[in-house]
Protein backbone atom coordinates (compact mmCIF):
# COMPACT_ATOMS: atom_id res chain seq x y z
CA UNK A 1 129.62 102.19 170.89
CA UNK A 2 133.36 103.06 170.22
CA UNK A 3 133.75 99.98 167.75
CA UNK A 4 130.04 101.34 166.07
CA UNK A 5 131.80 104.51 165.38
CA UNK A 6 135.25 103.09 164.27
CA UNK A 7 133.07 101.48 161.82
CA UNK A 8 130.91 103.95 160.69
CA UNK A 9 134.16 106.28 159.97
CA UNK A 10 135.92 103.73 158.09
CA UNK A 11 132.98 103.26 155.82
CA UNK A 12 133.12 107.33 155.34
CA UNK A 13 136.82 107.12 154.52
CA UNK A 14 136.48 104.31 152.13
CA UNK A 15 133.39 105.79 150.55
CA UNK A 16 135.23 109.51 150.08
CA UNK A 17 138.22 107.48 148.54
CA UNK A 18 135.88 105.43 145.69
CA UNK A 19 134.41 108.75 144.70
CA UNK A 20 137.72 110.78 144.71
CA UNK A 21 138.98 107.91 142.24
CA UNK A 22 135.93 107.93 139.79
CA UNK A 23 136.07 112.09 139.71
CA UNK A 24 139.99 111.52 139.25
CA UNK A 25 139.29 108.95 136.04
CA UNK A 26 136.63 111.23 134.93
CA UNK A 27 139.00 113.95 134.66
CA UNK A 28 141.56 112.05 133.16
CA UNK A 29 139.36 110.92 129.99
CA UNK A 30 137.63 113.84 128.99
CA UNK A 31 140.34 115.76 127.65
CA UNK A 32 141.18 112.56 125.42
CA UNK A 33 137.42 112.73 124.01
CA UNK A 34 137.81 116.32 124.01
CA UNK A 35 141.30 116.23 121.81
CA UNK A 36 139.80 113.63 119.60
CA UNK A 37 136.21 116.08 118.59
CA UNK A 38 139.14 119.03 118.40
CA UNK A 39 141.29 116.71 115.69
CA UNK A 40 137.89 116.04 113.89
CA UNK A 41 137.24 119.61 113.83
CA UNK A 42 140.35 121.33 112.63
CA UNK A 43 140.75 118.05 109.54
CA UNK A 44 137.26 119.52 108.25
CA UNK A 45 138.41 123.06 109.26
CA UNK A 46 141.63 122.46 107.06
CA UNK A 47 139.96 120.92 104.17
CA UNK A 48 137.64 123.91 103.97
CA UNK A 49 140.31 126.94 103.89
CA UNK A 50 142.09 124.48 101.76
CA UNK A 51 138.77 124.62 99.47
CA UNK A 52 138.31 128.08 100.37
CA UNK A 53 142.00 128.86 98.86
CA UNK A 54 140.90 127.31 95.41
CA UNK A 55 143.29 123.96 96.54
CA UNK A 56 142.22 120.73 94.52
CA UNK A 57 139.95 118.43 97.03
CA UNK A 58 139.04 114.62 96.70
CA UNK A 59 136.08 113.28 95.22
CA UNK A 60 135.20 110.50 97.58
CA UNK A 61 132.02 109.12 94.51
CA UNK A 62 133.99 107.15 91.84
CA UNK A 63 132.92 108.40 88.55
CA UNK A 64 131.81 105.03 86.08
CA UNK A 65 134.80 103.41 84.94
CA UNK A 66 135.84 103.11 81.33
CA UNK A 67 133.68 99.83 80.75
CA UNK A 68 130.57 100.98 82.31
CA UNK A 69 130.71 103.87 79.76
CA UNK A 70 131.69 101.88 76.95
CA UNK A 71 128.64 99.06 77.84
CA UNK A 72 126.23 101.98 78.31
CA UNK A 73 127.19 103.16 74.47
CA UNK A 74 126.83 99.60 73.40
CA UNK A 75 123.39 99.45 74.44
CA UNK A 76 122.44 103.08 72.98
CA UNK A 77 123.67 101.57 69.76
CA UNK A 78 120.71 101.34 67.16
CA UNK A 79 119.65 97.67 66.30
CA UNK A 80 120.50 96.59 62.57
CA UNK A 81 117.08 95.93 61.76
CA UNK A 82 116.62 99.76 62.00
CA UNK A 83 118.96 100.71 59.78
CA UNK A 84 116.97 99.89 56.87
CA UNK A 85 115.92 103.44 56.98
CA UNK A 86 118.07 106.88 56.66
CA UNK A 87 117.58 109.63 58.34
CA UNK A 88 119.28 113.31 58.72
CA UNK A 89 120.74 113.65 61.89
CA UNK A 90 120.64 116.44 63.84
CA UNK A 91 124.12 117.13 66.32
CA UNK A 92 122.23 118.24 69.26
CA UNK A 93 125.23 119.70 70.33
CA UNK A 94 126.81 121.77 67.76
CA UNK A 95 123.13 122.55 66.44
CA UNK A 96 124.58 121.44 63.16
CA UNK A 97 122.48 119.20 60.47
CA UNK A 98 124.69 116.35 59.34
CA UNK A 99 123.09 113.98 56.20
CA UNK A 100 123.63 110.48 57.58
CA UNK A 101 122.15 108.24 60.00
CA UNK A 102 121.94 108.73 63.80
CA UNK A 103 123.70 105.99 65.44
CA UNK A 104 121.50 105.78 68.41
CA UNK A 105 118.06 104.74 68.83
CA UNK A 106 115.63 107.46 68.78
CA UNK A 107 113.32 106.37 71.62
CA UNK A 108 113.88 108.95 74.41
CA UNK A 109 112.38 106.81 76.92
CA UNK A 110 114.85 103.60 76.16
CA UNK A 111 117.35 106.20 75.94
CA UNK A 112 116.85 107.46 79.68
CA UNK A 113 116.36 103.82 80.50
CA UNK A 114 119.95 103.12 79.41
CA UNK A 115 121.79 106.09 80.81
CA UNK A 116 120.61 105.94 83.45
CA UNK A 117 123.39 104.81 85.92
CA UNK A 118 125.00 108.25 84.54
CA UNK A 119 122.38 109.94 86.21
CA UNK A 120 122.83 108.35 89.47
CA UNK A 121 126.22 108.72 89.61
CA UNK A 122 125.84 112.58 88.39
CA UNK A 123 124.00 112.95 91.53
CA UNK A 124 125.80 112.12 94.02
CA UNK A 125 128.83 113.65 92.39
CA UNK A 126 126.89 116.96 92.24
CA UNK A 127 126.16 116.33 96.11
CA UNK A 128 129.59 116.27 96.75
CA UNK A 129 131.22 118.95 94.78
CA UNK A 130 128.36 121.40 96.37
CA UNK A 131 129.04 120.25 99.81
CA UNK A 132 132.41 121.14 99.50
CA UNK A 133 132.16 124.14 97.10
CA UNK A 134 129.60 125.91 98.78
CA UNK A 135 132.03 127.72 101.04
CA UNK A 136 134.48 129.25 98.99
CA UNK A 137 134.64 132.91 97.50
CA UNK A 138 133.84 131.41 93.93
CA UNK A 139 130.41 130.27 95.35
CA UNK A 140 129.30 133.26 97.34
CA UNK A 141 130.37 135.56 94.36
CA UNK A 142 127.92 134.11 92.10
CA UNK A 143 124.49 135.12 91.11
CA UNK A 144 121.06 133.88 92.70
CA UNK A 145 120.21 132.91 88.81
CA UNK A 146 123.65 131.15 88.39
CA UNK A 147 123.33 129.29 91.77
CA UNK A 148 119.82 128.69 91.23
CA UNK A 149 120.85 126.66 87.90
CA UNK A 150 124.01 124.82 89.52
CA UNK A 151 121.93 123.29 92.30
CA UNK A 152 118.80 122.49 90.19
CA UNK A 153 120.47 120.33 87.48
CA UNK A 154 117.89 118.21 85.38
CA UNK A 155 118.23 114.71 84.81
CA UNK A 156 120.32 114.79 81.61
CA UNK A 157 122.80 117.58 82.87
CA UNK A 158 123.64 114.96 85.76
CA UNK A 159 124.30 112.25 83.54
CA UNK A 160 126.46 115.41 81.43
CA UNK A 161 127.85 115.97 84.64
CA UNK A 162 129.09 112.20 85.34
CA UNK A 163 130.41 112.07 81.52
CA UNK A 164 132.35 114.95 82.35
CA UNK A 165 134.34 113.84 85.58
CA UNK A 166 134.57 110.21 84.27
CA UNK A 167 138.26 111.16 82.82
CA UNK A 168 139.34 112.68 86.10
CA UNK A 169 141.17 109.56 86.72
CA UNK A 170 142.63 109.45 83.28
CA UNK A 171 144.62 106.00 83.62
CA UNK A 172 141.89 104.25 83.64
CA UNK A 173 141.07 104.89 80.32
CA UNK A 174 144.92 103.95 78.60
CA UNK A 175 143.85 99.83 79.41
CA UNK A 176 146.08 98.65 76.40
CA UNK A 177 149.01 96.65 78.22
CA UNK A 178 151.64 97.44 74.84
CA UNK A 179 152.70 101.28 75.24
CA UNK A 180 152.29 101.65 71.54
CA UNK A 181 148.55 100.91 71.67
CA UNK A 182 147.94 103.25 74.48
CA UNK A 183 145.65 105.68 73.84
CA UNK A 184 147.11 109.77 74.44
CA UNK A 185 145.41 110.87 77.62
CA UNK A 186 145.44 114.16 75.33
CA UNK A 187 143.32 112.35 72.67
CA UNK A 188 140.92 110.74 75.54
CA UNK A 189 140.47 114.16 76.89
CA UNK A 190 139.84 115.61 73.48
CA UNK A 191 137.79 113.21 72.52
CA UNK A 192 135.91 114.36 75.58
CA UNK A 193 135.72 117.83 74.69
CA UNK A 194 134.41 117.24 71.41
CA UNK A 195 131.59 115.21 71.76
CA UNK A 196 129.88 117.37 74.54
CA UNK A 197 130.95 120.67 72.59
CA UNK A 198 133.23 122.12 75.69
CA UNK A 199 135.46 124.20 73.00
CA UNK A 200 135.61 126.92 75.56
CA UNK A 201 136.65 125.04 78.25
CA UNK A 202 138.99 122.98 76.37
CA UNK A 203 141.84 124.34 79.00
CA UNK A 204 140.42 122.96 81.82
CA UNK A 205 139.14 119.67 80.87
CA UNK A 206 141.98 118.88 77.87
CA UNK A 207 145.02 121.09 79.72
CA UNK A 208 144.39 121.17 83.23
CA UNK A 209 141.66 118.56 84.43
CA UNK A 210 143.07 118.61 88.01
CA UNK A 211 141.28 121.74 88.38
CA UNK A 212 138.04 120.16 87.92
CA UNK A 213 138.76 119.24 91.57
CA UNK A 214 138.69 122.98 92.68
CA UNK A 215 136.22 125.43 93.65
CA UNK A 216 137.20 127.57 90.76
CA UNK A 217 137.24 124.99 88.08
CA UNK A 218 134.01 122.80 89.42
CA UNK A 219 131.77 125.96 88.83
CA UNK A 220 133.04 126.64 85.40
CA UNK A 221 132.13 123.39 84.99
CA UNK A 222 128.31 123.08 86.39
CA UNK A 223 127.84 126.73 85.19
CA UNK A 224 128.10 125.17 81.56
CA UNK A 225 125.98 122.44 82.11
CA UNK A 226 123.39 124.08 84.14
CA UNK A 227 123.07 126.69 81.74
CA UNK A 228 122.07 125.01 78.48
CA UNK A 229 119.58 122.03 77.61
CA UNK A 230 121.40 119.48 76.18
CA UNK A 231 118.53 116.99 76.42
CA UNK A 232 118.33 113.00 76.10
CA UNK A 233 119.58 112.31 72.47
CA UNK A 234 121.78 115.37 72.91
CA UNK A 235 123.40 113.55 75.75
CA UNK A 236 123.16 110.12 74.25
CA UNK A 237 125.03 111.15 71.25
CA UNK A 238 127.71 112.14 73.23
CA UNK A 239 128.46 109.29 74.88
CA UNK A 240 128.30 107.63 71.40
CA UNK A 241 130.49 109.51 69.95
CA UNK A 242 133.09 109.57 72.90
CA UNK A 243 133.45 106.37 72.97
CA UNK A 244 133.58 105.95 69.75
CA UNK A 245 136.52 108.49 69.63
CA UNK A 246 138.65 106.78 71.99
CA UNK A 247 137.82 103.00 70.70
């Protein structure tokens, strides 16, 4: 009987002493989980005051590069065997008749067809900049008709949009290895500026493009776009000519 029970209270001890350990290494862990959610928390906490403050933020989706743009306005190039014909062309942009012949074929639905990876990457930079704009005092100071036409970009003022950022990383652009042959990242941006008509934003994109990665600057930015039609050949044209400008 005496042994039974010298048993049975070992067992007890031994049990109470397994569980004290576990409830001991449970402890111990959850404040490391808990620190690491906390870190996660104040980084996005930081980087929206930061936004919040009108700092410059990082644009995680890589704009095209230099060739993509350049292959896209090799494609929108109009075939020699439809030059036989002149016609006025109309600058979409400036709304200005010029006599001479458009440089890019007229077939809006090739045209879409072509820029289209400007679209796709004008999307998901317009995700982006609205995820991380969308909290700041610029944002929440703006019209329901000015918001309503920043988040409801067509097609064609996405692919703008893409154009647009594209120089943010400006190097890119200079690919010349002799530094005589460089191209001016002044020119490139000018170049920019000209062929999608941005005369009145010619500070921030030609002067100060770092603030196109800021609250501030990013709405200037899609307020423009989303408030006028530039439209397929409109956009095409400018492409054209941009590249053209810096070639």
């Amino acid at each position: 009987m005496k042994r039974t029970f010298c048993v049975f209270v070992f067992f007890s001890l031994l049990t109470m002493l397994t569980t004290s350990c576990q409830k001991e290494n449970s402890i111990k862990t959850e404040p490391i989980e808990l620190e690491a959610n906390s870190l996660t928390k104040t980084s996005a906490n930081l980087e929206a005051a930061s936004i919040a403050r009108n700092e410059t933020f990082e644009l995680k989706v890589k704009p095209l590069s230099q060739k993509q743009i350049q292959n896209i306005a090799k494609k929108l190039q109009k075939k020699k065997s439809k030059t036989t014909s002149t016609t006025n062309r109309i600058d979409v942009i400036e709304e200005v008749p010029i006599e001479g012949e458009v440089p890019i074929t007229d077939d809006v639905a090739e045209i879409q067809d072509i820029l289209n990876p400007l679209v796709q990457n004008g999307r998901q930079i317009h995700s982006e900049i609205i995820s991380k704009i969308s909290i700041s005092e610029d944002w929440i100071s703006l019209t329901y008709e000015e918001k309503n036409s920043i988040l409801n970009l067509t097609d064609d003022q996405l692919g703008e949009l893409s154009l647009i950022y594209s120089t943010v990383n400006i190097e890119e652009w200079q690919t010349e290895p002799i530094e005589a042959l460089r191209i001016d990242l002044g020119t490139i941006r000018s170049c920019l500026s000209g062929a999608l008509g941005l005369g009145d934003l010619y500070y921030l994109v030609v002067e100060n493009p770092r603030a196109l990665l800021s609250a501030n600057g990013a709405l200037k930015i899609l307020k423009h776009v989303g408030l006028r039609y530039l439209g397929w050949i409109g956009l095409g044209l400018a492409v054209w000519d941009f590249v053209d400008c810096v070639s």
